[in-house]
C-alpha atoms as a PDB file:
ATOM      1  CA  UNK A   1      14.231  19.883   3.840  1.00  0.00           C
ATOM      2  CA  UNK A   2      10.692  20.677   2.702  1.00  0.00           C
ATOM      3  CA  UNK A   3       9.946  16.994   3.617  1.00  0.00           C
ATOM      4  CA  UNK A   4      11.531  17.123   6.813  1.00  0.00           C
ATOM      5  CA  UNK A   5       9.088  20.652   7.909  1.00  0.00           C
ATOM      6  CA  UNK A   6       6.475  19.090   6.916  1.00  0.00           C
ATOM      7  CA  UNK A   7       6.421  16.231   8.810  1.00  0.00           C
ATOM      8  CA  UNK A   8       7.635  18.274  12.170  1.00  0.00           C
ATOM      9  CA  UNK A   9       4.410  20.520  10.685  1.00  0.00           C
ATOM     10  CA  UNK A  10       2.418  16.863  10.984  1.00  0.00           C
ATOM     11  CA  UNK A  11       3.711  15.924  14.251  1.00  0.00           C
ATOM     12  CA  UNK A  12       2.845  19.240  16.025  1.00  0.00           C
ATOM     13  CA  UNK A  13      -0.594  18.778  14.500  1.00  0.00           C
ATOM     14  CA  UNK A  14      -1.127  15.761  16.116  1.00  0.00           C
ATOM     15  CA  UNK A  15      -0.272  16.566  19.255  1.00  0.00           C
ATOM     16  CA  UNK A  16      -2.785  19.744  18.648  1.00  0.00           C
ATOM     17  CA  UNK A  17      -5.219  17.190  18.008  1.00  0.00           C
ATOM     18  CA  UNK A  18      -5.797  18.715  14.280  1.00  0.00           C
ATOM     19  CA  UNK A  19      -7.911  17.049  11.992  1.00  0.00           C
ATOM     20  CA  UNK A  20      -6.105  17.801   8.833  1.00  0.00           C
ATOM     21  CA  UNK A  21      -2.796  16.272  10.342  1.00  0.00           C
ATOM     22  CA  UNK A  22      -4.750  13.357  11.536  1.00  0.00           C
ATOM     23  CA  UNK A  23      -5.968  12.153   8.284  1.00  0.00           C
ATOM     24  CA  UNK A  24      -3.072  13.092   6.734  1.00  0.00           C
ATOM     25  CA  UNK A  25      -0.458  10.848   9.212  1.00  0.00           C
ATOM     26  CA  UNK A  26      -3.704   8.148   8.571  1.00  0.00           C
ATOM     27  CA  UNK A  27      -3.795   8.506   4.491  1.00  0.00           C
ATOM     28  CA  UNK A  28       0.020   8.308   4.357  1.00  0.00           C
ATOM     29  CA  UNK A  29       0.367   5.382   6.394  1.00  0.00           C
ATOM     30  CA  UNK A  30      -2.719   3.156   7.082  1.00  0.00           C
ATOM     31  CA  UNK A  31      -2.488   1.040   3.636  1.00  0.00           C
ATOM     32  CA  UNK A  32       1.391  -0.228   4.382  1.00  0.00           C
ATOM     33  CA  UNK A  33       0.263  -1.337   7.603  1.00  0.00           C
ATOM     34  CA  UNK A  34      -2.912  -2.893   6.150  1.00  0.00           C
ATOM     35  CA  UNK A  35      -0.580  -4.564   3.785  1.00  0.00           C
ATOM     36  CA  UNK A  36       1.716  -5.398   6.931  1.00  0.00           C
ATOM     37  CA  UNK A  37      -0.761  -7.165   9.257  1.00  0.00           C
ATOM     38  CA  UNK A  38      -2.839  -8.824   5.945  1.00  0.00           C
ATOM     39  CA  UNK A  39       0.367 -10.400   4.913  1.00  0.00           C
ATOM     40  CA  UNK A  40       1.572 -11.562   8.509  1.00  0.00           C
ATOM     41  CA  UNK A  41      -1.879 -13.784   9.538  1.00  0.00           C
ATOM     42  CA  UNK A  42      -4.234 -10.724  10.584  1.00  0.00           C
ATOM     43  CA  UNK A  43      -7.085  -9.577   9.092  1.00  0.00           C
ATOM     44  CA  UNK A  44      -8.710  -5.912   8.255  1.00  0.00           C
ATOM     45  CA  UNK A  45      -9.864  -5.528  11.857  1.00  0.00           C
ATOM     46  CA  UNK A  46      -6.497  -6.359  13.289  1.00  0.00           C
ATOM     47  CA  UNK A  47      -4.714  -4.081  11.105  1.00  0.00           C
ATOM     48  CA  UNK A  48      -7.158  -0.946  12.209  1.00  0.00           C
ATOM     49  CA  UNK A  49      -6.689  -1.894  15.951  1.00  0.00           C
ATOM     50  CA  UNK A  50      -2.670  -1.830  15.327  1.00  0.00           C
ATOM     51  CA  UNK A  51      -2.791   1.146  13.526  1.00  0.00           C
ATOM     52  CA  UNK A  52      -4.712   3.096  16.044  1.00  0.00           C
ATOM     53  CA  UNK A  53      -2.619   1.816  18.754  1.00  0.00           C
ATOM     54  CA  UNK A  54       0.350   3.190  17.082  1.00  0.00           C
ATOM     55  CA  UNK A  55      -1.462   6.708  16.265  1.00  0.00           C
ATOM     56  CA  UNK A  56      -1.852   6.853  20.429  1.00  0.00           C
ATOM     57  CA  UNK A  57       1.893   5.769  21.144  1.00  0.00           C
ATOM     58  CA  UNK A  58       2.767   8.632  18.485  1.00  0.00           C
ATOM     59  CA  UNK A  59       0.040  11.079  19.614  1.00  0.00           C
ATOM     60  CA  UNK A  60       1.408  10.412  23.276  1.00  0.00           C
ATOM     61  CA  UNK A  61       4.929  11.232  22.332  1.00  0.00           C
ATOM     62  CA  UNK A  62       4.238  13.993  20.160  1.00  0.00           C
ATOM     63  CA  UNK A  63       2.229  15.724  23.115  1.00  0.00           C
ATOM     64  CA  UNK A  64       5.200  15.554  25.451  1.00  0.00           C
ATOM     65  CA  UNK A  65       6.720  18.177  24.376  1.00  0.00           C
ATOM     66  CA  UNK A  66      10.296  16.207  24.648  1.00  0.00           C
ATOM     67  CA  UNK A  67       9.770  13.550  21.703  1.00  0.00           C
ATOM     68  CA  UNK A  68      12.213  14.115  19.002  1.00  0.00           C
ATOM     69  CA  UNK A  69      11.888  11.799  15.408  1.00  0.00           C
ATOM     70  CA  UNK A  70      15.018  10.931  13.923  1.00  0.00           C
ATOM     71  CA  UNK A  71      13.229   9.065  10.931  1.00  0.00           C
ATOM     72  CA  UNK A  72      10.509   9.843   8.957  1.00  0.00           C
ATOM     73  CA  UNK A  73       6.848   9.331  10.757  1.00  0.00           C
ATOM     74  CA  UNK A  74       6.068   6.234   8.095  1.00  0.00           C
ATOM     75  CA  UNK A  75       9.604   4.580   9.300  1.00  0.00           C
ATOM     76  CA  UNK A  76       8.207   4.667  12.928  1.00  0.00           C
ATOM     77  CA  UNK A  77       4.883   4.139  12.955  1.00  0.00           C
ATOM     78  CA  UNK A  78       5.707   0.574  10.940  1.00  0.00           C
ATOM     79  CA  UNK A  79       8.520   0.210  13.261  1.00  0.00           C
ATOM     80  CA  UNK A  80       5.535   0.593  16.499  1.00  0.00           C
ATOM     81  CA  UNK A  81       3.218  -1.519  13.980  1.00  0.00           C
ATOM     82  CA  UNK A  82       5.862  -4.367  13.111  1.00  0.00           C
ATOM     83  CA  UNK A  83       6.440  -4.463  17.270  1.00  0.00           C
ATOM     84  CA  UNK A  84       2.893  -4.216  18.076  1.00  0.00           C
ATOM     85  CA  UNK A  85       1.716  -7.074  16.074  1.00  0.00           C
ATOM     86  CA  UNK A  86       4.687  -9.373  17.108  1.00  0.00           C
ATOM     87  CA  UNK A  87       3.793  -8.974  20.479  1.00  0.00           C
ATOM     88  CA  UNK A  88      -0.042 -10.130  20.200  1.00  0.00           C
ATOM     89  CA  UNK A  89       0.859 -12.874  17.673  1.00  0.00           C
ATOM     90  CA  UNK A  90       3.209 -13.918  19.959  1.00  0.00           C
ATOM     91  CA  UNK A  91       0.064 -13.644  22.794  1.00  0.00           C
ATOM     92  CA  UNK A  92      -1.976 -15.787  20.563  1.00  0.00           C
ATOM     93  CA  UNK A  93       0.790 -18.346  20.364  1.00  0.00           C
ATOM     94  CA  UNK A  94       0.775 -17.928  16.213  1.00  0.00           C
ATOM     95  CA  UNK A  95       4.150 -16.956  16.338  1.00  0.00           C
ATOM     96  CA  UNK A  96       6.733 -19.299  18.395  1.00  0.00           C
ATOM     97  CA  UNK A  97       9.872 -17.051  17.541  1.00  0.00           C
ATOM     98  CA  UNK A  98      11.325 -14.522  20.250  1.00  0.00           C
ATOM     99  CA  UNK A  99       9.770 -11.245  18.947  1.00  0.00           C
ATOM    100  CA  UNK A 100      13.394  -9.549  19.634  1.00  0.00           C
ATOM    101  CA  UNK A 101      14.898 -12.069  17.404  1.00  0.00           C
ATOM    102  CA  UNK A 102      12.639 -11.498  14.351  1.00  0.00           C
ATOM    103  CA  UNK A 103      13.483  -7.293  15.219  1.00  0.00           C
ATOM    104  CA  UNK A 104      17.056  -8.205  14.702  1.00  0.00           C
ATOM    105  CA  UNK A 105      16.968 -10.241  11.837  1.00  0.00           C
ATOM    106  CA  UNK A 106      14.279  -8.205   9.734  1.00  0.00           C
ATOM    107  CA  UNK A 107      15.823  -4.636   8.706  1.00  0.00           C
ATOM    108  CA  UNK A 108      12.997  -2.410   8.847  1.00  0.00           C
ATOM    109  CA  UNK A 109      13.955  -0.038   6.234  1.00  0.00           C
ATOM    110  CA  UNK A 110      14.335  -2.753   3.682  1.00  0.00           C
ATOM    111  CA  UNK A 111      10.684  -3.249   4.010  1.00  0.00           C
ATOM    112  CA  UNK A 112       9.729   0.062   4.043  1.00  0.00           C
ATOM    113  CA  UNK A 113      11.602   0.265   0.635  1.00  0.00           C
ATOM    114  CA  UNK A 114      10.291  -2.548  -0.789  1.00  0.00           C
ATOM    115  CA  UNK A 115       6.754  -1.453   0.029  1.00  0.00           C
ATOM    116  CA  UNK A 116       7.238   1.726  -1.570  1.00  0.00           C
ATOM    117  CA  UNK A 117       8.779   0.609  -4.651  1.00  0.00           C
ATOM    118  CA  UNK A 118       5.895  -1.904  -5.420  1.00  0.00           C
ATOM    119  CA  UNK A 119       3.346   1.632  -4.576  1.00  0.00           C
ATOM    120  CA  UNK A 120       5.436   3.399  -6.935  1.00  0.00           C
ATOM    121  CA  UNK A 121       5.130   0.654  -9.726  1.00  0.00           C
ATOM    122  CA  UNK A 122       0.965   0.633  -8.583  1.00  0.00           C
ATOM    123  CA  UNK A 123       0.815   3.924  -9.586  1.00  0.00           C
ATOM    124  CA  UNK A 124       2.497   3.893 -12.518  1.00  0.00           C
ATOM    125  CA  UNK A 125       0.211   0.380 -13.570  1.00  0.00           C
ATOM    126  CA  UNK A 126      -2.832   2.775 -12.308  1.00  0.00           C
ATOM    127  CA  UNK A 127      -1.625   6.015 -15.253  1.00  0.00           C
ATOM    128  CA  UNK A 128      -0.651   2.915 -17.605  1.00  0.00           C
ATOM    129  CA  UNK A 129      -4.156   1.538 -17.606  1.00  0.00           C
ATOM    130  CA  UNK A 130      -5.700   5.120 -17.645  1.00  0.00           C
ATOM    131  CA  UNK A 131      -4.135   5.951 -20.886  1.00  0.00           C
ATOM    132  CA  UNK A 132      -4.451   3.140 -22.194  1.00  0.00           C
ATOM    133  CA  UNK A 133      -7.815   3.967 -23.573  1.00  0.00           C
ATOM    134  CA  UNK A 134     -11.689   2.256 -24.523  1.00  0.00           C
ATOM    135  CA  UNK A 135     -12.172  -0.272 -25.191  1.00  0.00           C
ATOM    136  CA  UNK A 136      -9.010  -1.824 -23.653  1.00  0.00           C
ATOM    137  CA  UNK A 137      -9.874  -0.713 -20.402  1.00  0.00           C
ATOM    138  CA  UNK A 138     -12.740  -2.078 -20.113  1.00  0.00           C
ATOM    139  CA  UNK A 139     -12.040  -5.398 -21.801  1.00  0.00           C
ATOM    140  CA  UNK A 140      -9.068  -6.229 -19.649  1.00  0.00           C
ATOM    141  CA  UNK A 141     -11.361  -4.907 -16.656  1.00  0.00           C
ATOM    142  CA  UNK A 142     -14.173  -7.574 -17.492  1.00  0.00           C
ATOM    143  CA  UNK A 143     -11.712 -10.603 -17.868  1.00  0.00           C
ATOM    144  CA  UNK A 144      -9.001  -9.835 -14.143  1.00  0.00           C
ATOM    145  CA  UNK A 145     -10.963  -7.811 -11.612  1.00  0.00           C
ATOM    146  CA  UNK A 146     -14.951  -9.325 -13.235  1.00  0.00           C
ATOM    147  CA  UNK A 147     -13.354 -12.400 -14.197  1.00  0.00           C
ATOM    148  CA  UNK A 148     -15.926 -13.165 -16.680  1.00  0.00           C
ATOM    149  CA  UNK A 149     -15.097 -15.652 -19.127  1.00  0.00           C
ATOM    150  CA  UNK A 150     -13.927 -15.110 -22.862  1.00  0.00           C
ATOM    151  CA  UNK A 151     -17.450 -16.216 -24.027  1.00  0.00           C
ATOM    152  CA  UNK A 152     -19.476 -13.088 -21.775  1.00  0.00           C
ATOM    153  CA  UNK A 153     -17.058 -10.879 -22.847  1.00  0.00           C
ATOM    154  CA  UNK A 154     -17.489 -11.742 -26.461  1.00  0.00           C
ATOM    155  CA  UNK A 155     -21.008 -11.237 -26.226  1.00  0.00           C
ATOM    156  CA  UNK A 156     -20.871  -8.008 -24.058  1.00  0.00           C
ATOM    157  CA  UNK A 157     -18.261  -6.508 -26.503  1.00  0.00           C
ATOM    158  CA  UNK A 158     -20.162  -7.472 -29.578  1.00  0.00           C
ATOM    159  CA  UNK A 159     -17.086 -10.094 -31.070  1.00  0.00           C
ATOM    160  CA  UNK A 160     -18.161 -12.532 -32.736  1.00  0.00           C
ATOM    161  CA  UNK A 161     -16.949 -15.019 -30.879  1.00  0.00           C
ATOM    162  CA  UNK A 162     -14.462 -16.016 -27.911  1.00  0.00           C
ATOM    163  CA  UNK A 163     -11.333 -16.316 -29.966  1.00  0.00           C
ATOM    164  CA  UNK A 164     -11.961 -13.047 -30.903  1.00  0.00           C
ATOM    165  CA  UNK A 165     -12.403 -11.470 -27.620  1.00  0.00           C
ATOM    166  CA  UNK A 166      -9.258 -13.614 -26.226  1.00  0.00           C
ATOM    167  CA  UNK A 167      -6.692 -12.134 -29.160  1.00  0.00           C
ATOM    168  CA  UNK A 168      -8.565  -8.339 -28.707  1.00  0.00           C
ATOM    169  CA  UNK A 169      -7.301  -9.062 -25.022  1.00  0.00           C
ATOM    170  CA  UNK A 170      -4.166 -10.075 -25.891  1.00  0.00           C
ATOM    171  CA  UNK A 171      -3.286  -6.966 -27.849  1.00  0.00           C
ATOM    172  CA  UNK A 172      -4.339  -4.776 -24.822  1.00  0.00           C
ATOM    173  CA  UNK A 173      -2.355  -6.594 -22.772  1.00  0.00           C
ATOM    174  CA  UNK A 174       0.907  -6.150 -24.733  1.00  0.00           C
ATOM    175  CA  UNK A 175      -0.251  -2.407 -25.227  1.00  0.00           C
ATOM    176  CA  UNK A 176      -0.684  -1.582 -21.367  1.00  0.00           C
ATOM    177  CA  UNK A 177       2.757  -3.712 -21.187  1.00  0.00           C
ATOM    178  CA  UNK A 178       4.461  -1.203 -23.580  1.00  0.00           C
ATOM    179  CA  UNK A 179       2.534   1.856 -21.665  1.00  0.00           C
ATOM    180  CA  UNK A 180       3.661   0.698 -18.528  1.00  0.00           C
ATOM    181  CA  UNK A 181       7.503  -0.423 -19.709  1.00  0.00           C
ATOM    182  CA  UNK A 182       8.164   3.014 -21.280  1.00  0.00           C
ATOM    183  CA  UNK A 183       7.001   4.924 -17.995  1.00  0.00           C
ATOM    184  CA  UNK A 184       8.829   2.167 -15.916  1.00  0.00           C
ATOM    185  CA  UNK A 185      11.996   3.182 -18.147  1.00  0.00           C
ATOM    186  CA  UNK A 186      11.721   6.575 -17.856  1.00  0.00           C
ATOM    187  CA  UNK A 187      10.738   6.629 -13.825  1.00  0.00           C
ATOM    188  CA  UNK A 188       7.929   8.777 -14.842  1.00  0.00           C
ATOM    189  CA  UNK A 189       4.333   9.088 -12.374  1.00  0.00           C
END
């Protein structure tokens, strides 16, 4: 219920043209439809021109006065997303299907769970590595988002050599594994 006001509390704040229900619709939505066009053979720009297209079509509707949602505001902005970007790859000939055949066949909701299960288990990853403490962090940091080799991070950690940097990463691995298990178990954010 609280859910439910809050998003009618969202729509007539768009059509108000309020900031604060602008960004809000925006930080709620824009990275699942980021994730939507990257994954589907569009880029960055793409997915902002989509996005905003769909913020008109729901600003538009919302200022009628007559629009009523029967799903939640994420379920049809993806829905005018998903339909949006069909149609211009479809324009730009990199998509030969019938863009009502791929509606039928693909249940939106499925996708929209999907997408928020694998946020969910993001998050929980995200409070798994920030518990997981110095200098784990910052070791497992160096070798999969620096990607700098065993040997710089043996140096830059002060082991004395790569071996030992490569089982010290090993063991905080399998302790942000057992972080991020027991949360995973217990559903906890």
């Amino acid at each position: 219920m609280k859910s439910e006001n809050n998003e009618k509390a969202l729509l007539q704040g768009l059509a108000r043209s309020d900031k604060k229900a602008v960004e809000a619709i925006y930080k709620e939505n824009y990275n699942m439809i980021q994730s939507l066009i990257l994954n589907n053979n569009g880029s960055a720009d793409d997915a902002k021109d989509i996005f905003q297209e769909a913020m008109i079509v729901l600003y538009e509707r919302a200022r009628s006065g007559s629009f009523e949602l029967n799903c939640q505001i994420r379920t049809y902005i993806y829905s005018v997303c998903r339909r949006l970007w069909l149609k211009r790859l479809q324009q730009l000939n990199r998509y030969s299907s019938e863009v009502s055949d791929v509606i039928e066949t693909v249940p939106v909701d499925d996708e929209i769970e999907d997408h928020e299960r694998r946020n969910t288990e993001f998050e929980m990853m995200d409070k798994a590595i920030d518990s997981l403490g110095q200098p784990c962090r910052s070791l497992l940091e160096a070798y999969y988002l620096q990607k700098k080799s065993m040997q710089e991070i043996a140096v830059s950690f002060g082991y004395t050599n790569a071996d030992n940097a490569k089982t010290q990463k090993y063991k905080c691995l399998m302790r942000l594994k057992k972080i991020f298990f027991s949360q995973y178990k217990n559903g906890s954010l």
